[in-house]
Protein backbone atom coordinates (compact mmCIF):
# COMPACT_ATOMS: atom_id res chain seq x y z
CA UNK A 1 85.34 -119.42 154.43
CA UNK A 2 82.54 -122.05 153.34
CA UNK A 3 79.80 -118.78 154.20
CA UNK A 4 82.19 -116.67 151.21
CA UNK A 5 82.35 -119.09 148.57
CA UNK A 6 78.05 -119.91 149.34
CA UNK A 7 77.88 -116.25 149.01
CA UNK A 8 80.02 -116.13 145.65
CA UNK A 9 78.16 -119.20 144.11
CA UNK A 10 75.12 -117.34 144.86
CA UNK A 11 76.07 -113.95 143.09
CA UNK A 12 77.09 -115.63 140.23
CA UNK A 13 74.21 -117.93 139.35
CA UNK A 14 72.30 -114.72 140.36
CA UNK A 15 74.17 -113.10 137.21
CA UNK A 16 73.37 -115.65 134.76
CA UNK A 17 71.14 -114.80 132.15
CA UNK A 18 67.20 -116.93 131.59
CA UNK A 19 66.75 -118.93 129.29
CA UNK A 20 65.00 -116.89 125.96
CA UNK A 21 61.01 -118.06 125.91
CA UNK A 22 59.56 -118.66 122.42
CA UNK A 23 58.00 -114.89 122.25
CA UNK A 24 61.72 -113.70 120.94
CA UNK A 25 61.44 -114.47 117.97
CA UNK A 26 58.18 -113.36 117.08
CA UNK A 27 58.32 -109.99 119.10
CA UNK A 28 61.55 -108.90 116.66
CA UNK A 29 60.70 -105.76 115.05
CA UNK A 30 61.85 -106.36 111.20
CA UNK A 31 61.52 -102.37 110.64
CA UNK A 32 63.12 -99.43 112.02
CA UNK A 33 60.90 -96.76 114.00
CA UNK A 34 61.47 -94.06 110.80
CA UNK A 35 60.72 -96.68 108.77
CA UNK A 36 57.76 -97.40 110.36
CA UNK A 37 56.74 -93.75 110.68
CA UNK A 38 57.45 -93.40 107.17
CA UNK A 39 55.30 -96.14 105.82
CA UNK A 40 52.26 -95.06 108.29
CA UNK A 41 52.54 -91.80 106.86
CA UNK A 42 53.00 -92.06 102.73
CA UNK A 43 50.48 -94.70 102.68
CA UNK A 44 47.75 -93.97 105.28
CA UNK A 45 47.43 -90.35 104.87
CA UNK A 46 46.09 -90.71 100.68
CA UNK A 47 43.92 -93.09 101.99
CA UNK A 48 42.56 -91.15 104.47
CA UNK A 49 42.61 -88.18 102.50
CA UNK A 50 40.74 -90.17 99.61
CA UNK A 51 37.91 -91.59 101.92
CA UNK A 52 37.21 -88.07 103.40
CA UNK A 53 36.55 -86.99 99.51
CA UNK A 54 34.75 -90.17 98.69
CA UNK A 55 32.76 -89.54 101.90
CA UNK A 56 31.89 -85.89 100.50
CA UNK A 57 30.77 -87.71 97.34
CA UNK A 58 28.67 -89.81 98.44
CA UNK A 59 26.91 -87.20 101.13
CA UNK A 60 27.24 -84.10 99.45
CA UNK A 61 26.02 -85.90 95.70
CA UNK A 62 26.35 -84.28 92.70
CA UNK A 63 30.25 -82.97 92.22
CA UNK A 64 28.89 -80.15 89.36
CA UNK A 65 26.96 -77.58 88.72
CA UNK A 66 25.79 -76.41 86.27
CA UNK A 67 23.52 -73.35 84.34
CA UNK A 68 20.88 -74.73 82.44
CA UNK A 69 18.95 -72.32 80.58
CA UNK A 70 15.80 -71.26 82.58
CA UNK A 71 13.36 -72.98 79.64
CA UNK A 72 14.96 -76.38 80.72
CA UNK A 73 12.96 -78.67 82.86
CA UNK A 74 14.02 -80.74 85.83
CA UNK A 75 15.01 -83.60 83.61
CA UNK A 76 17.08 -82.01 81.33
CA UNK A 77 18.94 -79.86 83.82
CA UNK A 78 20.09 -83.01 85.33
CA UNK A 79 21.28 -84.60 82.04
CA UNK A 80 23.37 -81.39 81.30
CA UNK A 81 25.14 -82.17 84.72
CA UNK A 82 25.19 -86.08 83.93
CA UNK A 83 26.72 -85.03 80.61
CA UNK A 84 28.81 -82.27 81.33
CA UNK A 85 30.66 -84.49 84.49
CA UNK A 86 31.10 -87.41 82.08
CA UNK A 87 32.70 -85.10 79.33
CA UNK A 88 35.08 -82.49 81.54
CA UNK A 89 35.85 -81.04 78.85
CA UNK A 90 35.97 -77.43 78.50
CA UNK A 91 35.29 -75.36 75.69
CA UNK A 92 37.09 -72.02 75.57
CA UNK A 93 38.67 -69.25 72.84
CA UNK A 94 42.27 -68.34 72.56
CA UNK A 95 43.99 -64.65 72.31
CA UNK A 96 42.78 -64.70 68.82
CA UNK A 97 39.78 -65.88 68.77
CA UNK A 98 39.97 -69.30 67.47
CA UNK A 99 37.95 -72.16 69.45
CA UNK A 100 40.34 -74.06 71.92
CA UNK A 101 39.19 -77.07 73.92
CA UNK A 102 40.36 -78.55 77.43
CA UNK A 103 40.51 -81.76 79.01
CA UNK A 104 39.62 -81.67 82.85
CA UNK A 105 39.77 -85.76 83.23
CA UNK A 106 42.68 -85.38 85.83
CA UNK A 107 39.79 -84.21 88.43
CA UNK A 108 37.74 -86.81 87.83
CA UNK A 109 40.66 -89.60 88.26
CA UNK A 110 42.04 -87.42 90.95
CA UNK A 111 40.96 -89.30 94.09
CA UNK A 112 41.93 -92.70 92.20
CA UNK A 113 45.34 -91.19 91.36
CA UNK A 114 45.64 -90.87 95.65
CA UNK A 115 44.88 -94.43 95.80
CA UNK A 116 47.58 -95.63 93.03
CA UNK A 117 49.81 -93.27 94.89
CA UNK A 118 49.24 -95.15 97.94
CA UNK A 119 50.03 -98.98 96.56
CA UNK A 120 53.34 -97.25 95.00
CA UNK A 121 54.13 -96.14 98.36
CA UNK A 122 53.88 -99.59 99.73
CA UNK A 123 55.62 -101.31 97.63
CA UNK A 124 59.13 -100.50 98.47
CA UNK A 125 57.99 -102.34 102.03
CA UNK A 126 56.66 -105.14 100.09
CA UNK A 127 60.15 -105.30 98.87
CA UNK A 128 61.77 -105.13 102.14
CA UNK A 129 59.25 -107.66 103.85
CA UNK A 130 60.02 -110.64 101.17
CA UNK A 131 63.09 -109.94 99.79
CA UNK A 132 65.38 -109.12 102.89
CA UNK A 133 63.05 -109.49 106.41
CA UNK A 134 63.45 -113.02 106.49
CA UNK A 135 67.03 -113.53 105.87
CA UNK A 136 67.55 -110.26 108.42
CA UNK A 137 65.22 -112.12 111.37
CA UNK A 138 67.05 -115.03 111.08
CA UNK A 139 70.51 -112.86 111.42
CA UNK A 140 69.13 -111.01 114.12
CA UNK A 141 67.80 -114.42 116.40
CA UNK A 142 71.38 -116.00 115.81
CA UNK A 143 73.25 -112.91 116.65
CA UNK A 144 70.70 -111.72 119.84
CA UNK A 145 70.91 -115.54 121.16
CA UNK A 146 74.83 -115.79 120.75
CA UNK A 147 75.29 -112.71 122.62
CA UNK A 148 73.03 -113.46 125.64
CA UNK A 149 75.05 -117.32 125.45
CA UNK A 150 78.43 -115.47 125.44
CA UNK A 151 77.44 -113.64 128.47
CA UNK A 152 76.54 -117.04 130.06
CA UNK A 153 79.38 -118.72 129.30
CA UNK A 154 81.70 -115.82 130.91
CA UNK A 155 79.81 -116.38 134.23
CA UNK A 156 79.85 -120.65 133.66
CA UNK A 157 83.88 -119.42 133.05
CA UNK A 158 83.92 -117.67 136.30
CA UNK A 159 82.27 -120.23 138.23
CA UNK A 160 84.41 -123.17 137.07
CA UNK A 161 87.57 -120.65 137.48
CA UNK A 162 86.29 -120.69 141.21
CA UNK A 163 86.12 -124.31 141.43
CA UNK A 164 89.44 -124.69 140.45
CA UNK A 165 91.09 -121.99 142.66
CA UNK A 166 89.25 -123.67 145.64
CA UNK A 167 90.55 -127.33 144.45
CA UNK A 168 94.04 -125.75 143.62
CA UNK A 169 96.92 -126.67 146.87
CA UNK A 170 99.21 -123.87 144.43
CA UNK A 171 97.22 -120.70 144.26
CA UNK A 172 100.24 -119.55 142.53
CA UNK A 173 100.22 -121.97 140.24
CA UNK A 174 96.57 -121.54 139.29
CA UNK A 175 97.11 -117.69 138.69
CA UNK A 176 99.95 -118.58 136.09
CA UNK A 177 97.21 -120.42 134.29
CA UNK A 178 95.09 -117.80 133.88
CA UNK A 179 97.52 -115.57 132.68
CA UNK A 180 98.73 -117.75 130.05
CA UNK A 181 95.26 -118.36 129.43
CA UNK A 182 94.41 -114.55 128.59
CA UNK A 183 97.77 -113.88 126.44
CA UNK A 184 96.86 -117.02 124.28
CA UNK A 185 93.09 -115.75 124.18
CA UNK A 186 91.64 -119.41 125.20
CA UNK A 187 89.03 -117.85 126.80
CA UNK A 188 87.63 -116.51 123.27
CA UNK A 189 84.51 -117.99 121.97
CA UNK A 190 84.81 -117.11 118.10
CA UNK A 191 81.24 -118.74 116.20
CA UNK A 192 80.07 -115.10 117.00
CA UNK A 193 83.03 -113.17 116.10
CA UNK A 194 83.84 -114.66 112.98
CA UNK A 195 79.61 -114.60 111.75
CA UNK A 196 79.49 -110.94 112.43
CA UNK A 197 82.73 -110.32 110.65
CA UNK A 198 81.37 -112.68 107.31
CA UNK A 199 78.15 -110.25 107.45
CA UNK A 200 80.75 -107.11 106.99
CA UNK A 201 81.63 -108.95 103.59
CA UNK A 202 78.24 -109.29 102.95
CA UNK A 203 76.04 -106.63 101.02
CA UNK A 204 73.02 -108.17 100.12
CA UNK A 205 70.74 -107.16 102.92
CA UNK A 206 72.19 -103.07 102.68
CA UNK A 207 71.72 -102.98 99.07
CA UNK A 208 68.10 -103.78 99.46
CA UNK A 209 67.33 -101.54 101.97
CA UNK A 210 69.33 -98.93 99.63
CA UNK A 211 66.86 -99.66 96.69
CA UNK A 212 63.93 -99.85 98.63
CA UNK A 213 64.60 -96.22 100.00
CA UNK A 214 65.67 -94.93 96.25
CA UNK A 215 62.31 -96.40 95.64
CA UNK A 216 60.51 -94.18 98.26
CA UNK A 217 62.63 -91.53 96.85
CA UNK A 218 61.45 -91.82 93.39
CA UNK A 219 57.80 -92.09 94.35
CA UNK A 220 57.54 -89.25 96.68
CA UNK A 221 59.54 -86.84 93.87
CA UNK A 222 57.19 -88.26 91.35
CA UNK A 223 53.98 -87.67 93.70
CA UNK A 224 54.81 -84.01 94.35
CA UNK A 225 55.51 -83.72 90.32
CA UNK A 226 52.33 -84.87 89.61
CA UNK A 227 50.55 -82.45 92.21
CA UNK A 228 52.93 -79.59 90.92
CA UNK A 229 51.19 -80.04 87.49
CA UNK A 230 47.90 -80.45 88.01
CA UNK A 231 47.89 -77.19 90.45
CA UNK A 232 49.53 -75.65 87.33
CA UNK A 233 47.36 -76.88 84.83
CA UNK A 234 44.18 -77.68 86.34
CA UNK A 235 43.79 -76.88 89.81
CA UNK A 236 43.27 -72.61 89.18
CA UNK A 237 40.09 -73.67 87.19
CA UNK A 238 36.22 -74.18 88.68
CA UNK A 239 34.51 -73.04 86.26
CA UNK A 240 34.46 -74.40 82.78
CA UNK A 241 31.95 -74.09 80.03
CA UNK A 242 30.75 -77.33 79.02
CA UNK A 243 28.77 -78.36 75.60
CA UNK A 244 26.34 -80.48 75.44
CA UNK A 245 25.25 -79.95 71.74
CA UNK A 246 26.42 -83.82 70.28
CA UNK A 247 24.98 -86.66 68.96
CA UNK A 248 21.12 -86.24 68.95
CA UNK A 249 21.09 -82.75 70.46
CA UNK A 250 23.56 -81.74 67.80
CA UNK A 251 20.96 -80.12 66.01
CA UNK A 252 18.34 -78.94 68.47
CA UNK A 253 17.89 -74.70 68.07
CA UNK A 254 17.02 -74.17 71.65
CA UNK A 255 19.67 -75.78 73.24
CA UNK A 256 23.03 -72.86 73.49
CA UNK A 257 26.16 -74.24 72.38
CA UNK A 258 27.80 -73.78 76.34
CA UNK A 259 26.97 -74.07 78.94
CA UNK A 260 28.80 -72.57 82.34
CA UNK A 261 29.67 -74.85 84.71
CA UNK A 262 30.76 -74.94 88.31
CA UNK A 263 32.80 -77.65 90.07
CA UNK A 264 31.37 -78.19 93.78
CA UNK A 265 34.30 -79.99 94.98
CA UNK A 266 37.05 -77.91 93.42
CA UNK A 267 37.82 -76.49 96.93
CA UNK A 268 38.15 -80.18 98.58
CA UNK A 269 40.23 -81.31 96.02
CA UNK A 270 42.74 -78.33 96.24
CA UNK A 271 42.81 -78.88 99.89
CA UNK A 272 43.86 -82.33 99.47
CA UNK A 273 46.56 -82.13 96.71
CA UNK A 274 48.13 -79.40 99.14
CA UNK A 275 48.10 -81.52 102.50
CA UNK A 276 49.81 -84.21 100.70
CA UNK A 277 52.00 -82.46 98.60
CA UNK A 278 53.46 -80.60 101.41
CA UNK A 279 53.61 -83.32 103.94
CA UNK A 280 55.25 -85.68 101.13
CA UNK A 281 58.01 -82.55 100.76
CA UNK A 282 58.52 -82.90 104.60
CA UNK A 283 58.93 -86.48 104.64
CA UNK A 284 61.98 -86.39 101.58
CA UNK A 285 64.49 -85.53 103.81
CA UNK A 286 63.71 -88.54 106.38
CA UNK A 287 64.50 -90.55 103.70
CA UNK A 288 67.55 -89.49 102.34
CA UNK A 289 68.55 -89.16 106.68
CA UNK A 290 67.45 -93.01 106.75
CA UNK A 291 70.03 -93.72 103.91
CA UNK A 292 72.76 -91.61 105.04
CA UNK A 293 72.86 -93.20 108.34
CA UNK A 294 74.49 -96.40 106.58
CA UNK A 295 77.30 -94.36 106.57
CA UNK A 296 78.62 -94.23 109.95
CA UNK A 297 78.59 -97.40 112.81
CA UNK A 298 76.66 -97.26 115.63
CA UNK A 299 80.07 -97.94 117.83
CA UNK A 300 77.59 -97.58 120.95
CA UNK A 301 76.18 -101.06 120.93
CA UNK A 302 80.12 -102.82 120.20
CA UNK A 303 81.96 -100.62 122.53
CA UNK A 304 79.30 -102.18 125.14
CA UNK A 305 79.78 -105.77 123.64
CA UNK A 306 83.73 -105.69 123.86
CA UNK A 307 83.54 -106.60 127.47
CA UNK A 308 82.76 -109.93 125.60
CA UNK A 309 86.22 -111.86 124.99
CA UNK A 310 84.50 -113.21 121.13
CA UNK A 311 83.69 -109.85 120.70
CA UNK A 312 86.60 -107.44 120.07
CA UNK A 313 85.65 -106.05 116.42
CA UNK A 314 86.08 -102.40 117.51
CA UNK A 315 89.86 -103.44 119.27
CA UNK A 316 91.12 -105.46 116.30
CA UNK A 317 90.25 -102.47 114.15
CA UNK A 318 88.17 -104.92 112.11
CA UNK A 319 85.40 -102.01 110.85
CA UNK A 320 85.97 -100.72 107.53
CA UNK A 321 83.46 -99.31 104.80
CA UNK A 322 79.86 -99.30 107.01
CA UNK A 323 78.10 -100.01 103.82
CA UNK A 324 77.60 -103.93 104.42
CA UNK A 325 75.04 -106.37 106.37
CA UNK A 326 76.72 -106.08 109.67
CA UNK A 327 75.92 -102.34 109.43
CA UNK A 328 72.43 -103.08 108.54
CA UNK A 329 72.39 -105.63 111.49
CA UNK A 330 73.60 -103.34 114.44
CA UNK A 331 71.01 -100.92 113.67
CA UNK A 332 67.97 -103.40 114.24
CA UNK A 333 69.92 -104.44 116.98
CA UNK A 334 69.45 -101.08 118.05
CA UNK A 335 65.68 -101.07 117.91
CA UNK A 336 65.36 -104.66 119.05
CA UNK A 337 67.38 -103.60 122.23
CA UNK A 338 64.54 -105.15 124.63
CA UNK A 339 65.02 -108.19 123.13
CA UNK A 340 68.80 -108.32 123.71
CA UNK A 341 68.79 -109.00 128.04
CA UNK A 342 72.69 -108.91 128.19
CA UNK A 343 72.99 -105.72 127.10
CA UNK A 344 71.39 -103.54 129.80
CA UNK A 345 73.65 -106.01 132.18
CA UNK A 346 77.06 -105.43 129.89
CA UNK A 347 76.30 -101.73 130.15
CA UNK A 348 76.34 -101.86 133.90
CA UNK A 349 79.67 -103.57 133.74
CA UNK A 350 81.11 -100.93 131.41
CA UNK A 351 80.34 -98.20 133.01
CA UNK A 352 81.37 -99.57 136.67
CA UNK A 353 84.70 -99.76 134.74
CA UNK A 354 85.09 -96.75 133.99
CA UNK A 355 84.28 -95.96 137.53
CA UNK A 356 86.53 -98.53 138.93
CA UNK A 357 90.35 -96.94 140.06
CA UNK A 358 92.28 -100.01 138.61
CA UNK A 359 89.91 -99.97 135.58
CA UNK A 360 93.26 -101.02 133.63
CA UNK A 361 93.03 -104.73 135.43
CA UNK A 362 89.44 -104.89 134.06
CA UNK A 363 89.21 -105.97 129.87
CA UNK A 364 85.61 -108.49 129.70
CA UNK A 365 83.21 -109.49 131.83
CA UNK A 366 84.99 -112.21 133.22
CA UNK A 367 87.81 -109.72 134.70
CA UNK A 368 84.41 -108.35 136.50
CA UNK A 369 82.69 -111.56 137.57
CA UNK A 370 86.15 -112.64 139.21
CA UNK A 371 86.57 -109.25 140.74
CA UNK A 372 83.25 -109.94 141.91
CA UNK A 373 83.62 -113.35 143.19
CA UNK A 374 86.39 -112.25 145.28
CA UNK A 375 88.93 -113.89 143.29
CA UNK A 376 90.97 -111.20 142.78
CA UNK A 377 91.92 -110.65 145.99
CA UNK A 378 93.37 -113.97 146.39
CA UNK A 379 95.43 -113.08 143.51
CA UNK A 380 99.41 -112.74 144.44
CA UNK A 381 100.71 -109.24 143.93
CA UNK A 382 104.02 -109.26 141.40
């Protein structure tokens, strides 16, 4: 008998849990992996996009061409380039006739447009980062620890419950104990219960992550507006003609009032505006997925937890609208599952009792452990 109860001691200090090392807390992952994706995308592909053009810039040199007259010399074919880039303006005739002018600054600012469109992309995680990460990473170490403690103290509960039966001269006796026990739910440990239900009255934490998706939202529509009009108004044109005759030159007889131009990276620019207006397109629906899924519970991770006896949200009927903290909560759960070591264990549990015949006799973990430690089969049948 002595060899059994070594045996059963052994199992269940086997099944407790480590203690958490001081990594936890700094390996929590504060954003989810769309998230994540999302940002990586909207902000790192303008940039990238922008230093490939600045890169052609800077190699290629000159970003205009233009047709000086052949009686020009060196120097003043490269001032009608100097002058005609720093003007972009160009110089055309209507239906009737009359003189018409046209501004082509938006090709100039064009890669520095890609770059504001790339701090306006981050800032809706700036928002996220300082306004709800750290009241979120202190929710999520509280919550993570309490769970891993609750699974430790339903194995402590086990092995004391085996002390007791050993110590007991009325097995009977001891069995009525735990019975009462169970109906009057002493074996509930409700700090956890109770903090996860005063997050589902909470809405701070979902309303930011709300707004700083609406943000995204806005920014991406307003990016692919922008693009929309410049391809519309600007981006079918190359060539422009360009006049140089002001100030000094003004009234110089040799010099033709335009002056045909060519834009040299026209082509690049086009290429650009299209990569990220199309990409940006794709990437509107993720968002508007990343908002909608506030509208359902992940019931996965607290069906797992209700072998728990403080956790029994899902049994009490306790969820209501999903659009609160707790919400927000058991989807970083979700994607700081690594972090959480009783789950994976829970999850064994669970689904052994579904697989166990009498699964009816089996409601926590504790049910298990005992069932484990063989002290279920000392148990008088009724």
């Amino acid at each position: 008998m002595s060899l059994s109860h070594t045996a059963a001691e052994y199992m269940l200090s086997d099944a407790l849990l480590p203690d958490p090392n001081s990594s936890r807390a700094k390996g929590l992952r504060l954003e989810l992996p769309s998230d994540r994706l999302l940002k990586f995308v909207t902000v790192g592909l303008p940039l990238f996009l922008v230093s490939l053009a600045f890169a052609r810039e800077f190699s290629a040199g000159s970003q205009i061409s233009c047709f000086s007259p052949t009686n020009f010399t060196g120097k003043q074919s490269a001032y009608t380039d100097t002058a005609c880039w720093d003007s972009l303006i160009h110089h055309g005739f209507d239906a009737e006739g009359r003189a018409i002018t046209k501004s082509l600054w938006a090709l100039k600012v064009f890669p520095y447009s890609l770059l504001v469109v790339a701090v306006l992309m981050y800032l809706p995680y700036l928002l996220w980062r300082y306004a709800a990460a750290p009241a979120l990473h202190c929710d999520l170490l509280f919550i993570i620890d309490e769970l891993d403690k609750s699974y430790n103290r339903s194995v402590r509960l086990v092995q004391h419950m085996k002390k007791v039966q050993q110590a007991s001269a009325e097995p009977e006796q001891f069995w009525e104990e735990y019975e009462r026990a169970r109906r009057e739910r002493y074996f509930e440990f409700p700090l956890l219960e109770r903090y996860l239900t005063c997050k589902q009255h909470a809405h701070a934490l979902v309303l930011i992550y709300i707004l700083r998706n609406l943000l995204l939202l806005l920014f991406l529509a307003a990016t692919c507006l922008y693009l929309v009009f410049l391809h519309l108004n600007i981006f079918f044109q190359d060539e422009f003609s360009c006049s140089i005759k002001t100030g000094l030159l003004q009234a110089e007889p040799h010099i033709p009032s335009l002056i045909p131009c060519k834009l040299v990276f026209f082509s690049v620019f086009q290429l650009i505006s299209l990569s990220v207006g199309s990409v940006y397109v794709l990437l509107i629906p993720v968002v508007i997925y990343n908002a909608l899924q506030l509208c359902q519970w992940d019931k996965g991770l607290l069906s797992v937890y209700e072998m728990l006896p403080a956790f029994d949200l899902l049994s009490r009927r306790m969820l209501t609208c999903p659009l609160n903290d707790l919400n927000i909560i058991l989807l970083f759960l979700r994607a700081n599952i690594s972090e959480l070591t009783s789950f994976s264990r829970l999850n064994a549990v669970s689904a052994l009792r579904e697989a166990t015949a009498n699964k009816e006799d089996i409601d926590t973990v504790i049910d298990f452990m005992t069932l484990l430690a063989g002290l279920e089969t000392t148990k008088p049948k009724h």
